[in-house]
N, C-alpha and C. Protein backbone atom coordinates (compact mmCIF):
# COMPACT_ATOMS: atom_id res chain seq x y z
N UNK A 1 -9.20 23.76 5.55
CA UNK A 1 -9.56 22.94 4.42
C UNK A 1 -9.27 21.48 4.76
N UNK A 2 -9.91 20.88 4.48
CA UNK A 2 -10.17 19.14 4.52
C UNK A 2 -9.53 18.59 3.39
N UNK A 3 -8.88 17.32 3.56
CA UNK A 3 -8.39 17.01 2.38
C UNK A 3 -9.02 15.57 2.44
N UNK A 4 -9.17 15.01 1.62
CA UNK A 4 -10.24 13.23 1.42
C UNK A 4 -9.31 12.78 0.98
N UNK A 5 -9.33 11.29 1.93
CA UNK A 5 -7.91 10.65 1.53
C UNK A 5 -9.28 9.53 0.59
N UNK A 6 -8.53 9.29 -0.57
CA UNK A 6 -9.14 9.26 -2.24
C UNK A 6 -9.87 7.35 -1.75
N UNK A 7 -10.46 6.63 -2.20
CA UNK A 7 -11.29 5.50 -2.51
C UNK A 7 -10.56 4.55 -3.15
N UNK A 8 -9.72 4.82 -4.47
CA UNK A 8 -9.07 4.28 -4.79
C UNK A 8 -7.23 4.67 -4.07
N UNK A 9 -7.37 3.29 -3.51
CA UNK A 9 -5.59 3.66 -3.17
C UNK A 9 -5.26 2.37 -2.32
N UNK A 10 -3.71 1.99 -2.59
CA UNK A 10 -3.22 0.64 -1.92
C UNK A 10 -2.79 0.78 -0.57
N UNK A 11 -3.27 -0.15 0.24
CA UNK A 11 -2.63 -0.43 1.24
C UNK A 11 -1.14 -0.79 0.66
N UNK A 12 -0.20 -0.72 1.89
CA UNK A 12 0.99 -1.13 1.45
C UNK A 12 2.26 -1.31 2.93
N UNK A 13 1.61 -0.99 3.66
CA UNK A 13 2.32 -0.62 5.14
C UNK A 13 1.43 -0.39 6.45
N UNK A 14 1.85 -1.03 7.72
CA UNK A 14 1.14 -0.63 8.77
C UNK A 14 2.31 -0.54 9.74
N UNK A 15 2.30 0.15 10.74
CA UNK A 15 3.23 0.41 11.59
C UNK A 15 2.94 0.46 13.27
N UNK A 16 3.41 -0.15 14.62
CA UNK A 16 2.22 0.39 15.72
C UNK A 16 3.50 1.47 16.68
N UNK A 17 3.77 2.57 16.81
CA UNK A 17 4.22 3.55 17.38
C UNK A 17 3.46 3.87 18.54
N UNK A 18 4.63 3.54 19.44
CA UNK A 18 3.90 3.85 21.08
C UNK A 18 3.88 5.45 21.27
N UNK A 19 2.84 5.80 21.94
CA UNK A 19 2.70 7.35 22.19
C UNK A 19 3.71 7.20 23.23
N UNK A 20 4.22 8.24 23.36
CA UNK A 20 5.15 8.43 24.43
C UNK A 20 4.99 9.97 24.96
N UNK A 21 5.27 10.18 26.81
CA UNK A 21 4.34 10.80 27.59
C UNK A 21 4.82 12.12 27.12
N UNK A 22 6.49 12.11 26.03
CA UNK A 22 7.07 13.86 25.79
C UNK A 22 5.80 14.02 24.89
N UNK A 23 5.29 13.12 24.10
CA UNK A 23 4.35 13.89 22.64
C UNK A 23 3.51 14.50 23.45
N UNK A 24 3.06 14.49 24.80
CA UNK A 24 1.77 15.40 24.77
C UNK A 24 2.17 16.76 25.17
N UNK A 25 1.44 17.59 25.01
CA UNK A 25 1.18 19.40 25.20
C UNK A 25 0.76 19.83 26.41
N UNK A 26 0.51 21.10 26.53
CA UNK A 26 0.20 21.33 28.15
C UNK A 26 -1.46 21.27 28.37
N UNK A 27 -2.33 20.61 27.00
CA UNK A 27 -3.12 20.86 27.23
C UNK A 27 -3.95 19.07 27.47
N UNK A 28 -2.08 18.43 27.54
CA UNK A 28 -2.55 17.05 28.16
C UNK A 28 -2.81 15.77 26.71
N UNK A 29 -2.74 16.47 25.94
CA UNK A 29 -3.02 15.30 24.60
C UNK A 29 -2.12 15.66 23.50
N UNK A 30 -1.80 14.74 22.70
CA UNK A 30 -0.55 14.66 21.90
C UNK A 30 -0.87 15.66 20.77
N UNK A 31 0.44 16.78 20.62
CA UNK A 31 0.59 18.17 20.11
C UNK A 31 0.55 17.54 18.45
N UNK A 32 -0.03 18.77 17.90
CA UNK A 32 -0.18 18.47 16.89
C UNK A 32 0.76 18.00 15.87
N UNK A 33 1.78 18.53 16.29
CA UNK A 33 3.08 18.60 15.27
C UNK A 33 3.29 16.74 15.17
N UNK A 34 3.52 16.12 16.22
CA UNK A 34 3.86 14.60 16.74
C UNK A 34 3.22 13.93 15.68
N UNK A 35 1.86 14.27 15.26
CA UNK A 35 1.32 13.71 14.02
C UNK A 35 1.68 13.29 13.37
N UNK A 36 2.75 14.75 12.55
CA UNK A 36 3.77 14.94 11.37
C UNK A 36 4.40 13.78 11.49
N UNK A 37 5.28 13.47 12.87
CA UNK A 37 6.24 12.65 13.12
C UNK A 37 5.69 11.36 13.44
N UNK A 38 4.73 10.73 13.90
CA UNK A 38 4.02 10.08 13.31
C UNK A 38 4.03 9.66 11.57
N UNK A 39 3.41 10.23 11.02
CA UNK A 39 3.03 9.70 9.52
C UNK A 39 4.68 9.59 8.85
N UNK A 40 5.38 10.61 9.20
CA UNK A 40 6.59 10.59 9.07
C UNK A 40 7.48 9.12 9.58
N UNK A 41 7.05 8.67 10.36
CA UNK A 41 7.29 7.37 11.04
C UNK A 41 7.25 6.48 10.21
N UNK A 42 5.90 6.53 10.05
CA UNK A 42 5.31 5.21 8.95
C UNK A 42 5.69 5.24 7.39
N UNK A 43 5.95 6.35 7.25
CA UNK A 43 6.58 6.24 5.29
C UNK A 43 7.94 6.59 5.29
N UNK A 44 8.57 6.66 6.51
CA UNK A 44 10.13 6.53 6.36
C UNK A 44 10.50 4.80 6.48
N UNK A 45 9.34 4.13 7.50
CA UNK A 45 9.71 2.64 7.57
C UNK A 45 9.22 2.24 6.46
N UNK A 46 8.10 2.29 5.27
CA UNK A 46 8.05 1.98 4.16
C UNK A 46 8.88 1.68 3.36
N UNK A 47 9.30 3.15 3.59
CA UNK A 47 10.83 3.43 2.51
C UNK A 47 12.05 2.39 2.92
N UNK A 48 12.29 2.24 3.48
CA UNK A 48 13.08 1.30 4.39
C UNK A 48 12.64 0.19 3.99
N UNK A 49 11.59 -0.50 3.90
CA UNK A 49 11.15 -2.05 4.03
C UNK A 49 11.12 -2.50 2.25
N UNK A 50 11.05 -1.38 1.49
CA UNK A 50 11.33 -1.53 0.15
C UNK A 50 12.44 -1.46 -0.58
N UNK A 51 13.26 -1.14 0.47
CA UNK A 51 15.11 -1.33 -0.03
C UNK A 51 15.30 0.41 -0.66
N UNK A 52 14.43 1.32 -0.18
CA UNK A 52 14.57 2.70 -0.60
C UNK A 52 15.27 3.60 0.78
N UNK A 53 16.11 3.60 0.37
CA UNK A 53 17.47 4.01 1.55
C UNK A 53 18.01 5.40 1.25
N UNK A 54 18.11 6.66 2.19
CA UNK A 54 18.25 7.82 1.59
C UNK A 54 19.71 7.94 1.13
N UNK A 55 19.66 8.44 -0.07
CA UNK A 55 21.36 8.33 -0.61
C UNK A 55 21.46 9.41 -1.24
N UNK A 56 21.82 10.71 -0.51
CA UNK A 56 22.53 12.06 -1.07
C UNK A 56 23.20 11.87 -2.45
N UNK A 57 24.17 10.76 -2.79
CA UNK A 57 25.04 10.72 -3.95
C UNK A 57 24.51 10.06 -5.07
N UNK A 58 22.68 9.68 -4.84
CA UNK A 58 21.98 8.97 -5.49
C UNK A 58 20.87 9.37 -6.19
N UNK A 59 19.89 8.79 -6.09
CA UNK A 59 17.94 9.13 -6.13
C UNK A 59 17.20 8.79 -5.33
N UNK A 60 15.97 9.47 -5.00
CA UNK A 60 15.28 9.12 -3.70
C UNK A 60 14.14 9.83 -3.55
N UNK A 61 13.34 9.22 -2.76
CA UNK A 61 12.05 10.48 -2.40
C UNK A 61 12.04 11.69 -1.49
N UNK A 62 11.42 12.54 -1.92
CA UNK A 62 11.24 13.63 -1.24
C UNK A 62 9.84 14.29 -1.29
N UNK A 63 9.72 14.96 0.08
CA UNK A 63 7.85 15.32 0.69
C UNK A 63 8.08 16.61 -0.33
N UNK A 64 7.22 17.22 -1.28
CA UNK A 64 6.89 18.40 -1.46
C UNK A 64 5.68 18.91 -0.56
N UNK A 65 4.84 18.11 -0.14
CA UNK A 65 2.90 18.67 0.68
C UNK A 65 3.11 17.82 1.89
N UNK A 66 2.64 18.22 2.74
CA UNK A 66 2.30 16.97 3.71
C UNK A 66 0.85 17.90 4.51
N UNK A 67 0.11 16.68 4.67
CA UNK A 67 -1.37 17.64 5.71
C UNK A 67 -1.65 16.31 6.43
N UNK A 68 -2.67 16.93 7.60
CA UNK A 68 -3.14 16.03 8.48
C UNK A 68 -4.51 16.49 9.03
N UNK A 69 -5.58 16.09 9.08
CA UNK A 69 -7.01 15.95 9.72
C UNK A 69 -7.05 15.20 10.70
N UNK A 70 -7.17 16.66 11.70
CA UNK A 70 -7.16 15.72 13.01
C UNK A 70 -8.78 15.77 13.59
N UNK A 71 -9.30 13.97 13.86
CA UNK A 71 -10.81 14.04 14.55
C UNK A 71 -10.69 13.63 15.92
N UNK A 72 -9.87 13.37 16.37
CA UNK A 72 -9.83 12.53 18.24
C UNK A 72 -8.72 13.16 18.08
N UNK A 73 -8.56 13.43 19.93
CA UNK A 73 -7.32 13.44 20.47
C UNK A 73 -6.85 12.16 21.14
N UNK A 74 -5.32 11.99 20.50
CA UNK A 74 -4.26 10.97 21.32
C UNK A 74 -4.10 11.32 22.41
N UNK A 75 -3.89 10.71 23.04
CA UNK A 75 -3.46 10.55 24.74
C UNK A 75 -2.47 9.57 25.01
N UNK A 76 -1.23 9.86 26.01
CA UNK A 76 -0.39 8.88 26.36
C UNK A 76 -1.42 8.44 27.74
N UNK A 77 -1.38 6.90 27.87
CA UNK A 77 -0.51 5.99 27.50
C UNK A 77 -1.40 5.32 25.89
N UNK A 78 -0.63 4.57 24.98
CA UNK A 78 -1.31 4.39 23.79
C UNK A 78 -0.37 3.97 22.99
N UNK A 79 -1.03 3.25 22.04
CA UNK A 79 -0.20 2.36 20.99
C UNK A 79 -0.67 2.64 19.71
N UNK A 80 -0.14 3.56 18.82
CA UNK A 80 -0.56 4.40 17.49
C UNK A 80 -0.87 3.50 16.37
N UNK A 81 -2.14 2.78 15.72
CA UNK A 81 -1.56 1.91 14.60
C UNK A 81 -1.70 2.51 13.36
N UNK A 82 -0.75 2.69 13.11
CA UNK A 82 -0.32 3.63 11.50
C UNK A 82 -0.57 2.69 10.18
N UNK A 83 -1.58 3.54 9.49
CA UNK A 83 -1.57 2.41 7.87
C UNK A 83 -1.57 3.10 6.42
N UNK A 84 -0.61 2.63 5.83
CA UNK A 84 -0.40 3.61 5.03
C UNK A 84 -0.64 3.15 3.42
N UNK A 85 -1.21 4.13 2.71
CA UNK A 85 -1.50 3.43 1.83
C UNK A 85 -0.86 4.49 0.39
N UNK A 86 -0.53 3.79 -0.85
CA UNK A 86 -0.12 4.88 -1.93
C UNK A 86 -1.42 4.97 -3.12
N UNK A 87 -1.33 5.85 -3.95
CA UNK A 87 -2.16 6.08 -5.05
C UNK A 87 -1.36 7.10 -5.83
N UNK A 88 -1.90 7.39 -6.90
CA UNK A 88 -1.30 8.29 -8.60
C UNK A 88 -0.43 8.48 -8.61
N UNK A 89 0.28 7.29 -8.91
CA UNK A 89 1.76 7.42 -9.76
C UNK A 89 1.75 8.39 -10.88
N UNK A 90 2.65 9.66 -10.96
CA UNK A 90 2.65 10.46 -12.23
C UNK A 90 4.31 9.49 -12.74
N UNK A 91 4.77 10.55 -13.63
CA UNK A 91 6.18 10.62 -14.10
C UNK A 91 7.11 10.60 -13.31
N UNK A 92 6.97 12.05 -11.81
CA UNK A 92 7.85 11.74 -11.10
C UNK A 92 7.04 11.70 -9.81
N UNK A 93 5.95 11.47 -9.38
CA UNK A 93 5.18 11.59 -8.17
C UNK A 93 4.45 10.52 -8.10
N UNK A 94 4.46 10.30 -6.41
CA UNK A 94 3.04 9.38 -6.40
C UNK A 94 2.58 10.18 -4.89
N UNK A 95 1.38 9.74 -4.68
CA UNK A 95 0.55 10.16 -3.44
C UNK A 95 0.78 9.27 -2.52
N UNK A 96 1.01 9.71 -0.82
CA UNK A 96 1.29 8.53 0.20
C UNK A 96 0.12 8.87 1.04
N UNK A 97 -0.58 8.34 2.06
CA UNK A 97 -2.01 7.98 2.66
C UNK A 97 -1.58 7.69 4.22
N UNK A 98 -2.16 7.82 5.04
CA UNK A 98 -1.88 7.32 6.42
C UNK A 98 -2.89 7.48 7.22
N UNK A 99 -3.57 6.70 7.97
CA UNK A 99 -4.65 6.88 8.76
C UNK A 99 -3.72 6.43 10.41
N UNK A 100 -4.17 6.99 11.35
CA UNK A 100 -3.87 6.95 12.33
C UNK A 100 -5.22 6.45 13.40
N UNK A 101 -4.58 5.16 14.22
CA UNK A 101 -5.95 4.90 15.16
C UNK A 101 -5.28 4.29 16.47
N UNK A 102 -5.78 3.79 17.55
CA UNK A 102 -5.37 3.43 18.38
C UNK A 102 -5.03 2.19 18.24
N UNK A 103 -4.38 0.83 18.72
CA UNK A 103 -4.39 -0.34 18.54
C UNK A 103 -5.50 -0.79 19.48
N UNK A 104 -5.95 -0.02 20.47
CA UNK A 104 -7.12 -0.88 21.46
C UNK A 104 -8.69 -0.42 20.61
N UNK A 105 -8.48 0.56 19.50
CA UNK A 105 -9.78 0.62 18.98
C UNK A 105 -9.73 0.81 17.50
N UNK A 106 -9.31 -0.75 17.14
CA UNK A 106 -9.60 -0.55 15.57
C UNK A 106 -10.83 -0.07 14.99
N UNK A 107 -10.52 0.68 13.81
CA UNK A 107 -10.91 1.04 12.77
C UNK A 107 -12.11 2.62 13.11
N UNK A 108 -11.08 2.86 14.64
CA UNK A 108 -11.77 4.46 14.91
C UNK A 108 -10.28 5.19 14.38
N UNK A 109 -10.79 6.04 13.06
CA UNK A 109 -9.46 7.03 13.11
C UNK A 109 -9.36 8.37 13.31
N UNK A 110 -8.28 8.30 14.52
CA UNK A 110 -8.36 9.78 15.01
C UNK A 110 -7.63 10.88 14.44
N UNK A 111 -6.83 10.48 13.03
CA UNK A 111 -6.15 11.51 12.21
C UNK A 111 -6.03 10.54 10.98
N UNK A 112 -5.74 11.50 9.80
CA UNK A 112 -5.79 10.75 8.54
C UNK A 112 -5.09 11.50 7.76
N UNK A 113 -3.82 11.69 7.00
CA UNK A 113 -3.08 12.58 6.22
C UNK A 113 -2.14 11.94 4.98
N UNK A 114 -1.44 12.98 4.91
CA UNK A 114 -0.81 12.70 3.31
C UNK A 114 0.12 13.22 2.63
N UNK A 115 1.14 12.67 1.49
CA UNK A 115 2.03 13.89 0.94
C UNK A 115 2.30 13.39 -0.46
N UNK A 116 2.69 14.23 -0.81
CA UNK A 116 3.24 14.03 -2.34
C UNK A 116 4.83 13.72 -2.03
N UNK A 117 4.90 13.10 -3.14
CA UNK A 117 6.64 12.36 -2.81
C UNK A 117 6.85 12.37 -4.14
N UNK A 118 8.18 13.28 -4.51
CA UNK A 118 8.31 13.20 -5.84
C UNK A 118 9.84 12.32 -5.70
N UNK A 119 9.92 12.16 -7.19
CA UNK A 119 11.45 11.00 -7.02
C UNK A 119 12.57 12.42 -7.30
N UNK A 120 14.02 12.16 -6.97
CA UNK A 120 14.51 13.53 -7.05
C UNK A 120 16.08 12.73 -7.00
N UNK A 121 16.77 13.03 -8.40
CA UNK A 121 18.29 12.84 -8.28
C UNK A 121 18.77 14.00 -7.50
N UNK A 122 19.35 13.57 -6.25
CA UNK A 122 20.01 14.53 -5.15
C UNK A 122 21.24 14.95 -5.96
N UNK A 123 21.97 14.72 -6.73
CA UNK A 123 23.40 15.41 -6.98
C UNK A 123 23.03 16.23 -7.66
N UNK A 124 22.04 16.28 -9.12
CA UNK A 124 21.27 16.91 -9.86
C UNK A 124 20.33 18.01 -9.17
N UNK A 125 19.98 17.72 -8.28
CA UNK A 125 19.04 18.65 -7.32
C UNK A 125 17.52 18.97 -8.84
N UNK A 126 17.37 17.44 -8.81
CA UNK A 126 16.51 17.33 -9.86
C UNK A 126 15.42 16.64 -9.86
N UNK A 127 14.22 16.81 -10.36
CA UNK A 127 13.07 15.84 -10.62
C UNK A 127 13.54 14.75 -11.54
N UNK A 128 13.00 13.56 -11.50
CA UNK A 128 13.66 12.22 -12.51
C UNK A 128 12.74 11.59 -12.49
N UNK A 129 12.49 10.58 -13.16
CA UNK A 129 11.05 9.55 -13.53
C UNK A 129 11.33 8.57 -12.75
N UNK A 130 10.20 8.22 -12.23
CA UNK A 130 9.66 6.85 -11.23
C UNK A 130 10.49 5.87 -11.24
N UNK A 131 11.25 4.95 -10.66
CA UNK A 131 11.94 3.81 -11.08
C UNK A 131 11.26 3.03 -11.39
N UNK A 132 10.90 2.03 -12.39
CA UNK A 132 10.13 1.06 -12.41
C UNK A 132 9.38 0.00 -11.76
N UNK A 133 10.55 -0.39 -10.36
CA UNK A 133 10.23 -0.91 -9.17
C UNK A 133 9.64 -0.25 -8.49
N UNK A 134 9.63 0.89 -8.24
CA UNK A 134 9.49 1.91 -6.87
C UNK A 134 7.88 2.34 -7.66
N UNK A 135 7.89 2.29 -9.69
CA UNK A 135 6.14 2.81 -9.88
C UNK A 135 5.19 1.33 -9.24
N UNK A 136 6.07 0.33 -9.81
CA UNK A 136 5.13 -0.89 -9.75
C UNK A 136 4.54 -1.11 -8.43
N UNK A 137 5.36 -0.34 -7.38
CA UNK A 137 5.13 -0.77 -5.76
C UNK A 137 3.74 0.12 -5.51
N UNK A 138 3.98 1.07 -6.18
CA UNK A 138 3.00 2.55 -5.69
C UNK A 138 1.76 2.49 -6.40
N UNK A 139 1.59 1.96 -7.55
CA UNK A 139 0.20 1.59 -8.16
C UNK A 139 -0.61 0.52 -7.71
N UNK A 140 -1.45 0.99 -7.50
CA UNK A 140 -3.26 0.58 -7.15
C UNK A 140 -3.35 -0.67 -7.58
């Protein structure tokens, strides 16, 4: 199943992650999983660049979905440029976006994925509503 990353949705982050020669597989091009860690890359430095810092004794985001559509294969040597974008803020969720391309060939993307991030008081081991800062950042 295909998932369409949506028309309406904000840029908000770009990131450039060097391929490096462990990500590839024996079949010579970067394993699928690396993706994960990839997109994972780019919305952990988000989180980071917005003063959203993981705090066990606090509140914070957390992946419930994550998927990825892969159309090209990566190859080391290569420079990943990651861009990430958010859309539908609920109560306690918003949607995160990431297209993946090379830096020597903008605007070819060779993977494109996504996750739901709900907000979650960790001591509570609970769902909690959007912070006001953290909705205002994530809306369109």
């Amino acid at each position: 199943m295909k998932i369409e990353i949506p028309e309406i949705k904000k840029k908000v982050h770009e990131l450039i992650i060097p391929i490096r020669w462990g990500d590839m597989d024996a079949m010579g091009h970067v394993n699928n999983t690396v993706y994960f860690r990839y997109l994972e890359t780019v919305r952990i430095d988000y989180f980071q660049s917005i003063g959203c810092e993981p705090n066990p004794k606090g509140q914070g985001p957390v992946i419930v979905n994550a998927f990825c559509n892969f159309y090209k294969q990566l190859e080391y040597p290569g420079d990943v440029l990651a861009k990430m974008y958010v859309s539908d803020p609920g109560r306690t969720t918003f949607e995160s976006w990431c297209t993946l391309e090379l830096v020597t060939q903008p605007g070819v993307i060779y993977a494109a994925g996504g996750a739901t991030t709900i907000w979650v008081d960790f001591p509570m081991q609970k769902a909690v509503s959007l912070p006001d800062n953290i909705r205002a950042l994530v809306s369109p």
